[in-house]
PDB file of N, CA and C in Angstrom:
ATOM      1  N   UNK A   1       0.849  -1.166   0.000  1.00  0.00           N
ATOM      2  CA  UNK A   1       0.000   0.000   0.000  1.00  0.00           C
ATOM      3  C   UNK A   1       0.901   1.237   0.000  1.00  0.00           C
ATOM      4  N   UNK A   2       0.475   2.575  -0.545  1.00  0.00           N
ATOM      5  CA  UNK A   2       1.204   3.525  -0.725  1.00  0.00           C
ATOM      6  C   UNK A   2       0.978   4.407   0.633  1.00  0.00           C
ATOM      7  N   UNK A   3       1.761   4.667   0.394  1.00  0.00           N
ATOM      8  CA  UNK A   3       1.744   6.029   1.434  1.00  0.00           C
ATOM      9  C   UNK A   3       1.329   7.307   1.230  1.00  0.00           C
ATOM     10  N   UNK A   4       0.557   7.962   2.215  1.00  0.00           N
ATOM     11  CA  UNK A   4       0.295   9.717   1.832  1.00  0.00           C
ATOM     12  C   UNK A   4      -0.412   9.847   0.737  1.00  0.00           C
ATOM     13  N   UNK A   5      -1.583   8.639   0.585  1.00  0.00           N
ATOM     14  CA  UNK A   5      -2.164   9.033  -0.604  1.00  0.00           C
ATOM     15  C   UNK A   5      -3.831   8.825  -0.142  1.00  0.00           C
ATOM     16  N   UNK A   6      -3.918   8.372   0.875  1.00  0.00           N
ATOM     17  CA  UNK A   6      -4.869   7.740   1.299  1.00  0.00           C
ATOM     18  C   UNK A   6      -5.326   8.986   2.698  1.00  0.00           C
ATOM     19  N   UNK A   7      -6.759   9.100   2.413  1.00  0.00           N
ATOM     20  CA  UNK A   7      -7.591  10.572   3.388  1.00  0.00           C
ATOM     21  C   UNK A   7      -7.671   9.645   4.925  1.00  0.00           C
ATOM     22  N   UNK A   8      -7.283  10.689   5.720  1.00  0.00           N
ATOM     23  CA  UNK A   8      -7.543  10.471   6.939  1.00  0.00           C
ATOM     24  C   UNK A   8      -8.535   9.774   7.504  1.00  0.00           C
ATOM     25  N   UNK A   9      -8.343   8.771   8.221  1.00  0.00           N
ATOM     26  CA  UNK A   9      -9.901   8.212   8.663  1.00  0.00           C
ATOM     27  C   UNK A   9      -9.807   8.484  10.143  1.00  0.00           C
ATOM     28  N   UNK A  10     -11.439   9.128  10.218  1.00  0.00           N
ATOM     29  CA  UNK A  10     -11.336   9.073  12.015  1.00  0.00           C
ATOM     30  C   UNK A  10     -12.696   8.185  12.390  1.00  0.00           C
ATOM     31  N   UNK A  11     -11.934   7.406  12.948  1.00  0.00           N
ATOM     32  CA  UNK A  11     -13.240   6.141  13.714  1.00  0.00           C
ATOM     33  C   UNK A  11     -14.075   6.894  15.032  1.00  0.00           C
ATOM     34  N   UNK A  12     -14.016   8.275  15.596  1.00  0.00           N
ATOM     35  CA  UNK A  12     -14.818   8.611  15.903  1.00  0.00           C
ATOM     36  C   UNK A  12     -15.546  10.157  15.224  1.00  0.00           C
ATOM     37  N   UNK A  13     -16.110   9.762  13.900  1.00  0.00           N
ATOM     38  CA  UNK A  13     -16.243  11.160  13.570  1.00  0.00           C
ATOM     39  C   UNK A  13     -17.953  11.440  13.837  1.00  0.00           C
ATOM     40  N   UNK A  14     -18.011  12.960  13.714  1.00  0.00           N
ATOM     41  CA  UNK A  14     -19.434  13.090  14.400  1.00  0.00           C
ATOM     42  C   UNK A  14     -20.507  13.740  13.260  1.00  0.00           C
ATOM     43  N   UNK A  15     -21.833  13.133  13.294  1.00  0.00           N
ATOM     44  CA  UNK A  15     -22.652  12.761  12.336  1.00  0.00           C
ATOM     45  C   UNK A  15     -23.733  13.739  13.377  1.00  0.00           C
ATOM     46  N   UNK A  16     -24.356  15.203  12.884  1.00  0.00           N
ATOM     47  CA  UNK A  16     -25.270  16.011  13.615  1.00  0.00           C
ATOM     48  C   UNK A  16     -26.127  16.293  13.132  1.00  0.00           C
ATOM     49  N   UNK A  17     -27.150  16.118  13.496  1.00  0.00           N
ATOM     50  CA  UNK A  17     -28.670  16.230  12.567  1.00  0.00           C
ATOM     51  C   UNK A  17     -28.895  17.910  13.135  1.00  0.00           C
ATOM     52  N   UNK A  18     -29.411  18.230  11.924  1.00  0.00           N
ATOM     53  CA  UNK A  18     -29.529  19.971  12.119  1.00  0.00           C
ATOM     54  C   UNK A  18     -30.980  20.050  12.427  1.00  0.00           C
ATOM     55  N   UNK A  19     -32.115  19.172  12.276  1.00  0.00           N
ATOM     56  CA  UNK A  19     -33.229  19.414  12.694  1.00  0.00           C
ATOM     57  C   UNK A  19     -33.712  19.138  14.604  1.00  0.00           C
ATOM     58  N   UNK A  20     -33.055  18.338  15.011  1.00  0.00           N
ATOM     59  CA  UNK A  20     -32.946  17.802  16.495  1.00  0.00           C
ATOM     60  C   UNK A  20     -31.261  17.908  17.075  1.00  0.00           C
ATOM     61  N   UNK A  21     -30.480  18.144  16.276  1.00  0.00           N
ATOM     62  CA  UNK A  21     -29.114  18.252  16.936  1.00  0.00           C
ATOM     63  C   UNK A  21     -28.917  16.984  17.901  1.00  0.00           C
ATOM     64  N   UNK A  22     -29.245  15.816  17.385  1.00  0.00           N
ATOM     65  CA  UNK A  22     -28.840  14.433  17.820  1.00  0.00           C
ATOM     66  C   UNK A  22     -27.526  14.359  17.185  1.00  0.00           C
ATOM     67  N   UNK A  23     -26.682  13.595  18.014  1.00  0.00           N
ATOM     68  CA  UNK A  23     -25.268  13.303  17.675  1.00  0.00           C
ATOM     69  C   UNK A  23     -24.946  11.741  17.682  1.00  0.00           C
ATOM     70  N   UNK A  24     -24.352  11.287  16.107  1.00  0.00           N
ATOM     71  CA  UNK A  24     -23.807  10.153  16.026  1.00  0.00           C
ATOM     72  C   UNK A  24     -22.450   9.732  16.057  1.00  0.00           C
ATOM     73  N   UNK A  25     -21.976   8.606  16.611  1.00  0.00           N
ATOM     74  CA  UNK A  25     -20.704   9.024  16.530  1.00  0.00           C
ATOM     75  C   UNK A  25     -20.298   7.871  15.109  1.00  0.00           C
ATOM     76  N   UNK A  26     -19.116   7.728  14.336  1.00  0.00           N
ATOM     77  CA  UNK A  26     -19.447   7.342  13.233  1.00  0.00           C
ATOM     78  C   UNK A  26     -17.811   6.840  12.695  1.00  0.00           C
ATOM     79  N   UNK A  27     -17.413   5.850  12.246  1.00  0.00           N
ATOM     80  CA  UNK A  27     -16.184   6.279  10.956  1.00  0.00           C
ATOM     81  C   UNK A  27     -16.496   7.046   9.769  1.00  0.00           C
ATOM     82  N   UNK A  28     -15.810   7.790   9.565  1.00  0.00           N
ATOM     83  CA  UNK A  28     -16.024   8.443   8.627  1.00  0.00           C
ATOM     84  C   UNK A  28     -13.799   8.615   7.978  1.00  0.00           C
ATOM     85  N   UNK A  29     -13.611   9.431   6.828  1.00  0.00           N
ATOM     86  CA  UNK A  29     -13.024  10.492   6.097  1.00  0.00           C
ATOM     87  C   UNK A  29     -13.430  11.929   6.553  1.00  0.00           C
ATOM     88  N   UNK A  30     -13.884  12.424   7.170  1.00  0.00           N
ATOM     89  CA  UNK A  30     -14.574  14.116   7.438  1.00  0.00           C
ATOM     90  C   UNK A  30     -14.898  13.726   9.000  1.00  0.00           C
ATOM     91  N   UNK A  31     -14.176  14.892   9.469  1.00  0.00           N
ATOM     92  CA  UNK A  31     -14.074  14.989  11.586  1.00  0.00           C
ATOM     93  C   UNK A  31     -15.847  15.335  11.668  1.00  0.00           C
ATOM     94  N   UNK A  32     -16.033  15.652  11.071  1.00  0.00           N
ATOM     95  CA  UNK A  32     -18.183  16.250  11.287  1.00  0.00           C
ATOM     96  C   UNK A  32     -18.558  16.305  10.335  1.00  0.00           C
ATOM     97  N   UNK A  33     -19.566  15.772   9.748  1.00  0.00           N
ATOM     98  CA  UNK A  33     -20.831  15.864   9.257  1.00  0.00           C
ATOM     99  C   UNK A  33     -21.879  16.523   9.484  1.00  0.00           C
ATOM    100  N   UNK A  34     -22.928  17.498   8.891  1.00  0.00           N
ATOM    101  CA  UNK A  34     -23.739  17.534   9.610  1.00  0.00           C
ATOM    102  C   UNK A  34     -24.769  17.190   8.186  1.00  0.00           C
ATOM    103  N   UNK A  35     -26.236  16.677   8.900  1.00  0.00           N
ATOM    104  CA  UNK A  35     -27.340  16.113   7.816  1.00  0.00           C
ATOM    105  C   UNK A  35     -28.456  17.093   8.141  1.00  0.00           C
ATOM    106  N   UNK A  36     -29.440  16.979   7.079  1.00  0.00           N
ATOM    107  CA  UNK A  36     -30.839  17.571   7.206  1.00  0.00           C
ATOM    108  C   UNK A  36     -31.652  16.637   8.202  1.00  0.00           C
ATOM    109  N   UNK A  37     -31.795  15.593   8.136  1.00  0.00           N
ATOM    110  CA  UNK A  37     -32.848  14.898   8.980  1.00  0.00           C
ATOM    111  C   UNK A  37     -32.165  13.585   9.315  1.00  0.00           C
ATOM    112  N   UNK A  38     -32.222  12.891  10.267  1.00  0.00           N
ATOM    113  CA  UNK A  38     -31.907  11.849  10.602  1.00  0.00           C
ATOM    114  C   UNK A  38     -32.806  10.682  10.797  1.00  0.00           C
ATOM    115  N   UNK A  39     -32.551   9.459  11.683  1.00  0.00           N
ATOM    116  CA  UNK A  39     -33.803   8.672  11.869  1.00  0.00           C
ATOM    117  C   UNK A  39     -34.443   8.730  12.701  1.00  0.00           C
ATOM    118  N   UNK A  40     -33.538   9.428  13.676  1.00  0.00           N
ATOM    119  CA  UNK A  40     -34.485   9.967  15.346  1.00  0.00           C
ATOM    120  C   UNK A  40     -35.768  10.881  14.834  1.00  0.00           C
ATOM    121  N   UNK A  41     -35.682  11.938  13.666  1.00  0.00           N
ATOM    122  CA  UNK A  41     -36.352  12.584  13.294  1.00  0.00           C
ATOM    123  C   UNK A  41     -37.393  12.872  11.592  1.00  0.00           C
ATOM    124  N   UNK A  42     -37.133  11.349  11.307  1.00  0.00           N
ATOM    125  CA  UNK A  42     -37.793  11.942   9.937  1.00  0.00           C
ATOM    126  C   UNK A  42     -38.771  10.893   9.890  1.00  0.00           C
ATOM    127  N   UNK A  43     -39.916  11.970   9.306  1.00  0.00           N
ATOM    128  CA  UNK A  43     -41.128  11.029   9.201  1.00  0.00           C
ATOM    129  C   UNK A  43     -41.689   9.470   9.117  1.00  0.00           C
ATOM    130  N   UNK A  44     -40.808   8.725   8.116  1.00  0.00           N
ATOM    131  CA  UNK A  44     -40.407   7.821   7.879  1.00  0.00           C
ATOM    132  C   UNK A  44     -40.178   6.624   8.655  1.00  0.00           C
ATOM    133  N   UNK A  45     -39.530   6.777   9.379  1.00  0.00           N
ATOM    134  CA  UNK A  45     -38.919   6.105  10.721  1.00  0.00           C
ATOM    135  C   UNK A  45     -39.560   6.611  11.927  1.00  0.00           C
ATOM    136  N   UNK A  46     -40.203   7.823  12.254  1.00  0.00           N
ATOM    137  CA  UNK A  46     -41.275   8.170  13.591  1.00  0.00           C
ATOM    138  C   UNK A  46     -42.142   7.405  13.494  1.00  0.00           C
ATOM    139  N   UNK A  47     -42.597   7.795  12.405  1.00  0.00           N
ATOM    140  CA  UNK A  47     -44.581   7.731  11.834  1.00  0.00           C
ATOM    141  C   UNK A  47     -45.254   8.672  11.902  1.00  0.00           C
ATOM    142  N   UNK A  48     -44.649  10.073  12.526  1.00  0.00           N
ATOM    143  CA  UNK A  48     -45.178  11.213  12.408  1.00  0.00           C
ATOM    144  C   UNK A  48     -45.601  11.856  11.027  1.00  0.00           C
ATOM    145  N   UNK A  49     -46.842  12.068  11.080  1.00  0.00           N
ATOM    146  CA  UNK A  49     -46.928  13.089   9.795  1.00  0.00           C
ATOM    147  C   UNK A  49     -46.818  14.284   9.493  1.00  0.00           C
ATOM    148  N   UNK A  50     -45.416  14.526  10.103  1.00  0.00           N
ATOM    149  CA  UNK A  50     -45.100  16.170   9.676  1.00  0.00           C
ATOM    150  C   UNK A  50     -44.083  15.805   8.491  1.00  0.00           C
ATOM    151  N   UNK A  51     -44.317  17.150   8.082  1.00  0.00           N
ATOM    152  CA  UNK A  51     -43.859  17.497   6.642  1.00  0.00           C
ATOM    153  C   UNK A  51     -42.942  18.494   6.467  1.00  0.00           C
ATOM    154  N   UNK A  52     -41.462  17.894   5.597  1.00  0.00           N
ATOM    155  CA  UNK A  52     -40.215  18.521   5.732  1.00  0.00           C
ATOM    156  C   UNK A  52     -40.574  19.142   4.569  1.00  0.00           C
ATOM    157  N   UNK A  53     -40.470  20.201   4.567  1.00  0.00           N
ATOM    158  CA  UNK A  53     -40.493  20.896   2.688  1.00  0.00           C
ATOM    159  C   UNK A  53     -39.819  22.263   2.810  1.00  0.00           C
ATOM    160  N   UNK A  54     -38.327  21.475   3.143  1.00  0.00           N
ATOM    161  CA  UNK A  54     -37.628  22.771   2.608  1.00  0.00           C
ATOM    162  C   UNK A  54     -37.120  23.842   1.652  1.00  0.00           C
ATOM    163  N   UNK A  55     -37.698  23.828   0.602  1.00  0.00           N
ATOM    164  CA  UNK A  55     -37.575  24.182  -0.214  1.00  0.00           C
ATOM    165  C   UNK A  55     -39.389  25.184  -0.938  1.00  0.00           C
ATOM    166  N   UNK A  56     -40.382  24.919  -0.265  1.00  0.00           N
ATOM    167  CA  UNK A  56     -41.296  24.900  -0.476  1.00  0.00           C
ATOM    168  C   UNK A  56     -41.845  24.503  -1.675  1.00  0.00           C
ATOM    169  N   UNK A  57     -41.662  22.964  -2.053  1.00  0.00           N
ATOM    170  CA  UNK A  57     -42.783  22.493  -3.264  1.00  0.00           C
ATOM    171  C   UNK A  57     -44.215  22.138  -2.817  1.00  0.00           C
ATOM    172  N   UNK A  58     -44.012  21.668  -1.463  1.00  0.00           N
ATOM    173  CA  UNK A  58     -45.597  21.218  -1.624  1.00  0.00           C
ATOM    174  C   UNK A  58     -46.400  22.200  -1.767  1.00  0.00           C
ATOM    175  N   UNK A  59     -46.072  23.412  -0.828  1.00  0.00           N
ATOM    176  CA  UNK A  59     -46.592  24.683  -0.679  1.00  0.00           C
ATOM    177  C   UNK A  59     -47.105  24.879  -2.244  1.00  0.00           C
ATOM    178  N   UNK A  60     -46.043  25.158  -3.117  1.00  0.00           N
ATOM    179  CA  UNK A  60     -46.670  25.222  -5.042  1.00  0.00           C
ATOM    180  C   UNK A  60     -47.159  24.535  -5.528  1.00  0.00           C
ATOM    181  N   UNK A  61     -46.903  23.038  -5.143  1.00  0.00           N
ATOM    182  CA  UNK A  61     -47.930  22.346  -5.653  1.00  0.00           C
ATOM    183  C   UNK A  61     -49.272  22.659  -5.245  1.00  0.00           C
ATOM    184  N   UNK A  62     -49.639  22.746  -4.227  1.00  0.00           N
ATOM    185  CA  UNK A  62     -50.974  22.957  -3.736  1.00  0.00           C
ATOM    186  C   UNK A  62     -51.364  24.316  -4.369  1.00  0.00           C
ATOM    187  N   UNK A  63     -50.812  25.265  -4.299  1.00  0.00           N
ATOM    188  CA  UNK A  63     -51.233  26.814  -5.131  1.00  0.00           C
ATOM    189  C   UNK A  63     -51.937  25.894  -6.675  1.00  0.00           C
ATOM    190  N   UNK A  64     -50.794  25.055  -7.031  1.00  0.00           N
ATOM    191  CA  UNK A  64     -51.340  25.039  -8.735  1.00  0.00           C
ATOM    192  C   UNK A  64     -52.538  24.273  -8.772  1.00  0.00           C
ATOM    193  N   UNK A  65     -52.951  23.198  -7.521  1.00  0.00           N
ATOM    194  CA  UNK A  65     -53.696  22.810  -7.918  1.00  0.00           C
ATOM    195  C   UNK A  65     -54.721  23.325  -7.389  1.00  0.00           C
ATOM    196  N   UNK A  66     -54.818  24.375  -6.741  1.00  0.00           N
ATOM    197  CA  UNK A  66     -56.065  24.993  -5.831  1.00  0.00           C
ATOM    198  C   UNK A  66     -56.368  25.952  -7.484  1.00  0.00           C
ATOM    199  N   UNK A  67     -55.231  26.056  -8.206  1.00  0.00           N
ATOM    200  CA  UNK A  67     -55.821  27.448  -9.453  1.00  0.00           C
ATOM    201  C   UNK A  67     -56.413  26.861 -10.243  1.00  0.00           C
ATOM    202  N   UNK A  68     -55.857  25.337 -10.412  1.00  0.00           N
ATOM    203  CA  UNK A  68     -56.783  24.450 -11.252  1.00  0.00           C
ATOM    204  C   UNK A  68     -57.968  23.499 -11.413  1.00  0.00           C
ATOM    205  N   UNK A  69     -58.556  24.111  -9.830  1.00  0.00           N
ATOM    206  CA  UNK A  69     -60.015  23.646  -9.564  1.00  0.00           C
ATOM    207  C   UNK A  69     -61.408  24.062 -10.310  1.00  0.00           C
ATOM    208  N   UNK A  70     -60.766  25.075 -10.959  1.00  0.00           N
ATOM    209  CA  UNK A  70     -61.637  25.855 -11.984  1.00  0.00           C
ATOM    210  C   UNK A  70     -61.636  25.150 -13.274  1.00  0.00           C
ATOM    211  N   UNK A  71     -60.973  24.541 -13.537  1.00  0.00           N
ATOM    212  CA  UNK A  71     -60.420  23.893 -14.892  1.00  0.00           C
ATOM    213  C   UNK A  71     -61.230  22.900 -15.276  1.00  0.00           C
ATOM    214  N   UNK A  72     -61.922  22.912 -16.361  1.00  0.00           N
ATOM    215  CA  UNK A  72     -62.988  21.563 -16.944  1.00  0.00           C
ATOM    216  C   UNK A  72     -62.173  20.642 -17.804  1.00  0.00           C
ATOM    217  N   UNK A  73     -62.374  19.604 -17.415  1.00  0.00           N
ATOM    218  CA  UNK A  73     -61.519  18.405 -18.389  1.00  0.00           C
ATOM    219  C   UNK A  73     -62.438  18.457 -18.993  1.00  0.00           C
ATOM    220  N   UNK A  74     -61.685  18.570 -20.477  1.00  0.00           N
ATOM    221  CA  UNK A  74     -62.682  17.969 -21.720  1.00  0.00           C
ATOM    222  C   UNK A  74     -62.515  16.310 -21.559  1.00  0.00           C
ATOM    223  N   UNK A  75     -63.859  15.643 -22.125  1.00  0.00           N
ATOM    224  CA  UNK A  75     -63.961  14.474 -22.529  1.00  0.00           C
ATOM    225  C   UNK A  75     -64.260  14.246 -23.897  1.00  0.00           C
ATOM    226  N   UNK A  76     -63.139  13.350 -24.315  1.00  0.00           N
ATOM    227  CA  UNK A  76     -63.233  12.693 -25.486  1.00  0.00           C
ATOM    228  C   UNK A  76     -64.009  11.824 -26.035  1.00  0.00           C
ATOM    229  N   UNK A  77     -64.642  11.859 -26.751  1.00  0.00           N
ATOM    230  CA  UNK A  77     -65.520  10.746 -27.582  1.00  0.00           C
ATOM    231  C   UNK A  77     -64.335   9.314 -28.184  1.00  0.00           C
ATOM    232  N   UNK A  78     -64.513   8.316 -27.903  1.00  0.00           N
ATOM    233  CA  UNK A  78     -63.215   7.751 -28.834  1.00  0.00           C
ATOM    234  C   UNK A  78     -64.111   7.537 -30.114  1.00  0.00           C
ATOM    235  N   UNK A  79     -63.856   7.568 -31.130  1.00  0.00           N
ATOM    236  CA  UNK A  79     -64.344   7.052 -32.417  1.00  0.00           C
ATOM    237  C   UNK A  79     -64.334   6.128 -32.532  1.00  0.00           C
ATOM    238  N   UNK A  80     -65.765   5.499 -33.430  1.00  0.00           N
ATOM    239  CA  UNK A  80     -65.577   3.750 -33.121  1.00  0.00           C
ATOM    240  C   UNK A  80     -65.196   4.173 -34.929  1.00  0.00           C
ATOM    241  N   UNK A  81     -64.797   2.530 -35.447  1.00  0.00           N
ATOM    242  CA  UNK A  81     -64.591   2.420 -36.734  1.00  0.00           C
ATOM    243  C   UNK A  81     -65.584   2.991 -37.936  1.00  0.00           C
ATOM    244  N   UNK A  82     -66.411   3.220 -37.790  1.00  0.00           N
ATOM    245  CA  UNK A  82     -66.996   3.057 -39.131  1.00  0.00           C
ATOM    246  C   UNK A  82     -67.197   4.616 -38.977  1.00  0.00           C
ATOM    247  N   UNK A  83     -66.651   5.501 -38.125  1.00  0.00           N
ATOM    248  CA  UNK A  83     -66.505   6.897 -37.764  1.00  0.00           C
ATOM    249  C   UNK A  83     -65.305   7.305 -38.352  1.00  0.00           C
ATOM    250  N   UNK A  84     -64.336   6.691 -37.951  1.00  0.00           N
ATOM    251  CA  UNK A  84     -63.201   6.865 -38.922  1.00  0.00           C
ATOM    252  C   UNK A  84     -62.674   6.266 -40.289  1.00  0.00           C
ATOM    253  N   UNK A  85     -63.490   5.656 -40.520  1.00  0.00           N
ATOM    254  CA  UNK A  85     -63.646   4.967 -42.214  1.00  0.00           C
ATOM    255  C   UNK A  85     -64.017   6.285 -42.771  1.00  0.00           C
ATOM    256  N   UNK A  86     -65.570   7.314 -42.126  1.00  0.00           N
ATOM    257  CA  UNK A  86     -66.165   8.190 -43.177  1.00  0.00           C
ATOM    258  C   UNK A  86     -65.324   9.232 -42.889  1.00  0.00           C
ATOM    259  N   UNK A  87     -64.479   9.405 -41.969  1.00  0.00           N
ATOM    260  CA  UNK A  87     -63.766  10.756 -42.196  1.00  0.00           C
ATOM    261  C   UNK A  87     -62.655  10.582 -42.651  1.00  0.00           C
ATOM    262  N   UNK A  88     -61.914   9.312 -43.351  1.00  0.00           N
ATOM    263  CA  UNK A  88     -61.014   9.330 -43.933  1.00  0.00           C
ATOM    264  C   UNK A  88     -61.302   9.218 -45.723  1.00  0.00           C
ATOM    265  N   UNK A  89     -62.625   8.536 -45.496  1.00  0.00           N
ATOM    266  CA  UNK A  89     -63.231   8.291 -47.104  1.00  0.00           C
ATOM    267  C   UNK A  89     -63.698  10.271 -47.647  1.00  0.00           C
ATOM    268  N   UNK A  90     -64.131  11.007 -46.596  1.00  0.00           N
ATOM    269  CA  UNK A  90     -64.605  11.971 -46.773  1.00  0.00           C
ATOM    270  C   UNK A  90     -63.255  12.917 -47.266  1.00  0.00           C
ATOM    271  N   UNK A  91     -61.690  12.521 -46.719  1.00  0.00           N
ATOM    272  CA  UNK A  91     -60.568  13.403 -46.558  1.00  0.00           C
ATOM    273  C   UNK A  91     -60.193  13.243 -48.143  1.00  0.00           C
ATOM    274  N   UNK A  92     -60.406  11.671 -48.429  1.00  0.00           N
ATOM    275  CA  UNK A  92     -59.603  11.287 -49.746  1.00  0.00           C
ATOM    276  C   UNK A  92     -60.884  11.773 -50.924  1.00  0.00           C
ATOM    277  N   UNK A  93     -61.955  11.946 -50.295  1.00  0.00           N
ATOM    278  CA  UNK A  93     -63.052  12.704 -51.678  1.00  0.00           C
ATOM    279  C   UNK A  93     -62.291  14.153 -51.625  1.00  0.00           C
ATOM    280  N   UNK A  94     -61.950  15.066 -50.728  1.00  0.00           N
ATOM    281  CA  UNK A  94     -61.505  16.441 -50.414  1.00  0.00           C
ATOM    282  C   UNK A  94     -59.908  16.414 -51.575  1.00  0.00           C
ATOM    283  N   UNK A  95     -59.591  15.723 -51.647  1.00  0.00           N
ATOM    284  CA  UNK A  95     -58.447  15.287 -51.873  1.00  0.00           C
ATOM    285  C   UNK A  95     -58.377  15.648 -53.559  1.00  0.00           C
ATOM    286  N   UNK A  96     -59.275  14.808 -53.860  1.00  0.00           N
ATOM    287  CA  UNK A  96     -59.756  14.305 -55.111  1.00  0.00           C
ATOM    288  C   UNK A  96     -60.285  15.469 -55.640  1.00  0.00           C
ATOM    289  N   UNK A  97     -61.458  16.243 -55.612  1.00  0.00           N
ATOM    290  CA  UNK A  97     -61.997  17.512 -55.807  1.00  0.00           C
ATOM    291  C   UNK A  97     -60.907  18.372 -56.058  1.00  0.00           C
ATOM    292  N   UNK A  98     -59.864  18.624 -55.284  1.00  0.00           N
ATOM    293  CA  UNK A  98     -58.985  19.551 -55.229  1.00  0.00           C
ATOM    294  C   UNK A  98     -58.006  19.158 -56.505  1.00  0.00           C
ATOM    295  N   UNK A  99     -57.719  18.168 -56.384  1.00  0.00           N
ATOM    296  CA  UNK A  99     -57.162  18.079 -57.857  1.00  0.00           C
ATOM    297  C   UNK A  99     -57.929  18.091 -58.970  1.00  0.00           C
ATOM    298  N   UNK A 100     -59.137  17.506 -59.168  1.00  0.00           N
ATOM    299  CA  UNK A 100     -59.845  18.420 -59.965  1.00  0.00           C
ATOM    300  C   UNK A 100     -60.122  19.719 -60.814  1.00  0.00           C
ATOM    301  N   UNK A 101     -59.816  20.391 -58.958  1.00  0.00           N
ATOM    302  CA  UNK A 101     -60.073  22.022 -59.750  1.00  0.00           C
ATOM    303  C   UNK A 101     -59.022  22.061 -60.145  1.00  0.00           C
ATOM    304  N   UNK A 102     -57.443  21.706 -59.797  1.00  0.00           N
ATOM    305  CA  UNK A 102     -56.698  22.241 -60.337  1.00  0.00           C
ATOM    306  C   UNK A 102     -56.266  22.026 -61.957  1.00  0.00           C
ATOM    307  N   UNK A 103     -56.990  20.670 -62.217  1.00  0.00           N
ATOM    308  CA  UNK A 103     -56.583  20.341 -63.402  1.00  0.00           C
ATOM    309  C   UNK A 103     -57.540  21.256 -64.352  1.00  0.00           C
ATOM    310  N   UNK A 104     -58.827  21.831 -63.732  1.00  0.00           N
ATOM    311  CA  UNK A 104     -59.627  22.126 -64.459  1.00  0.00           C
ATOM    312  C   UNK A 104     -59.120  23.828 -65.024  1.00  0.00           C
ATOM    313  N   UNK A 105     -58.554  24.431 -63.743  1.00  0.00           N
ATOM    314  CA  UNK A 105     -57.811  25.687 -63.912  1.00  0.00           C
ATOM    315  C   UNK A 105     -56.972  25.385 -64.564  1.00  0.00           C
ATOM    316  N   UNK A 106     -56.231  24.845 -64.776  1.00  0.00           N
ATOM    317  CA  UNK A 106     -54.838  24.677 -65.651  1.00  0.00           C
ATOM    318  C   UNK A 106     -55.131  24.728 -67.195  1.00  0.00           C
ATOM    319  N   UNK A 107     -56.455  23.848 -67.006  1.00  0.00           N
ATOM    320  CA  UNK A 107     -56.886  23.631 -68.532  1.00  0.00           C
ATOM    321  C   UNK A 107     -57.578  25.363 -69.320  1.00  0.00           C
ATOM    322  N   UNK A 108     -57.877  25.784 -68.290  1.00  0.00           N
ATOM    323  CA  UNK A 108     -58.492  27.120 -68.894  1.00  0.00           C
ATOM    324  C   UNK A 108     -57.550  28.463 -68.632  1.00  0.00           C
ATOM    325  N   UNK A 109     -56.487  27.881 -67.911  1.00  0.00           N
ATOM    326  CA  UNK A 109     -55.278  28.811 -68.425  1.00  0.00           C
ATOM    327  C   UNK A 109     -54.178  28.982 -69.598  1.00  0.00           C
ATOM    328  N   UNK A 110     -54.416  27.514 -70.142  1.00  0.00           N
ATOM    329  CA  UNK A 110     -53.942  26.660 -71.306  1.00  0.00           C
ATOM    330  C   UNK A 110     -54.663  27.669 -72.371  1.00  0.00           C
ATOM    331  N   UNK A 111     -56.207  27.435 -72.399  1.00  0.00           N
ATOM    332  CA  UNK A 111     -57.047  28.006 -73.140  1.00  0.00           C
ATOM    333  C   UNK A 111     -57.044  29.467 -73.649  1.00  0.00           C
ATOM    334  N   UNK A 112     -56.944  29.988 -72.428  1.00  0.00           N
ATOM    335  CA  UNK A 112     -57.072  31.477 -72.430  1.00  0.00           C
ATOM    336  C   UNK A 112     -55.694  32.219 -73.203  1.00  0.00           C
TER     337      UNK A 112
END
């Protein structure tokens, strides 16, 4: 093994939760740590239902969906088949017509 290449280890390093300031003692590479929540304190592991939201998303989530209580979902019809047979038979008549006129204009620009 080499030498002087390898980070300090301290077999008692200290692990501090910033929400309860419980102290672990720990091996670590780093003399202190400190964490957001630990197991003494996070929901998870209590069973408490308090709510960490540091950052405030739930807070926005709830704004967006309190703005979008107003909001009507459209409902879709699904098309059964023989609904989309006539609007595709109807697209390729549209289709057809249109070349029509154009051949028919062409012909009386020919003319003219």
């Amino acid at each position: 093994m080499k030498t002087d290449i390898h980070p300090k280890y301290y077999s008692e390093a200290t692990i501090t939760c910033a929400n309860c300031k419980k102290e672990f003692k720990f091996g670590n590479t780093q003399e202190s740590i400190q964490v957001e929540t630990c197991s003494n304190c996070h929901p998870f592991y209590t069973g408490k239902k308090t709510l960490l939201d540091t950052e405030g998303r739930v807070d926005k989530f709830r704004q967006k969906r309190a703005a979008a209580t107003g909001m009507v979902k459209k409902d879709r019809k699904k098309k059964t088949l023989e609904e989309r047979v006539n609007d595709e038979l109807s697209a390729q008549l549209l289709k057809e017509k249109l070349k029509l006129a154009k051949k028919e204009e062409a012909k009386a620009e020919k003319e003219a």
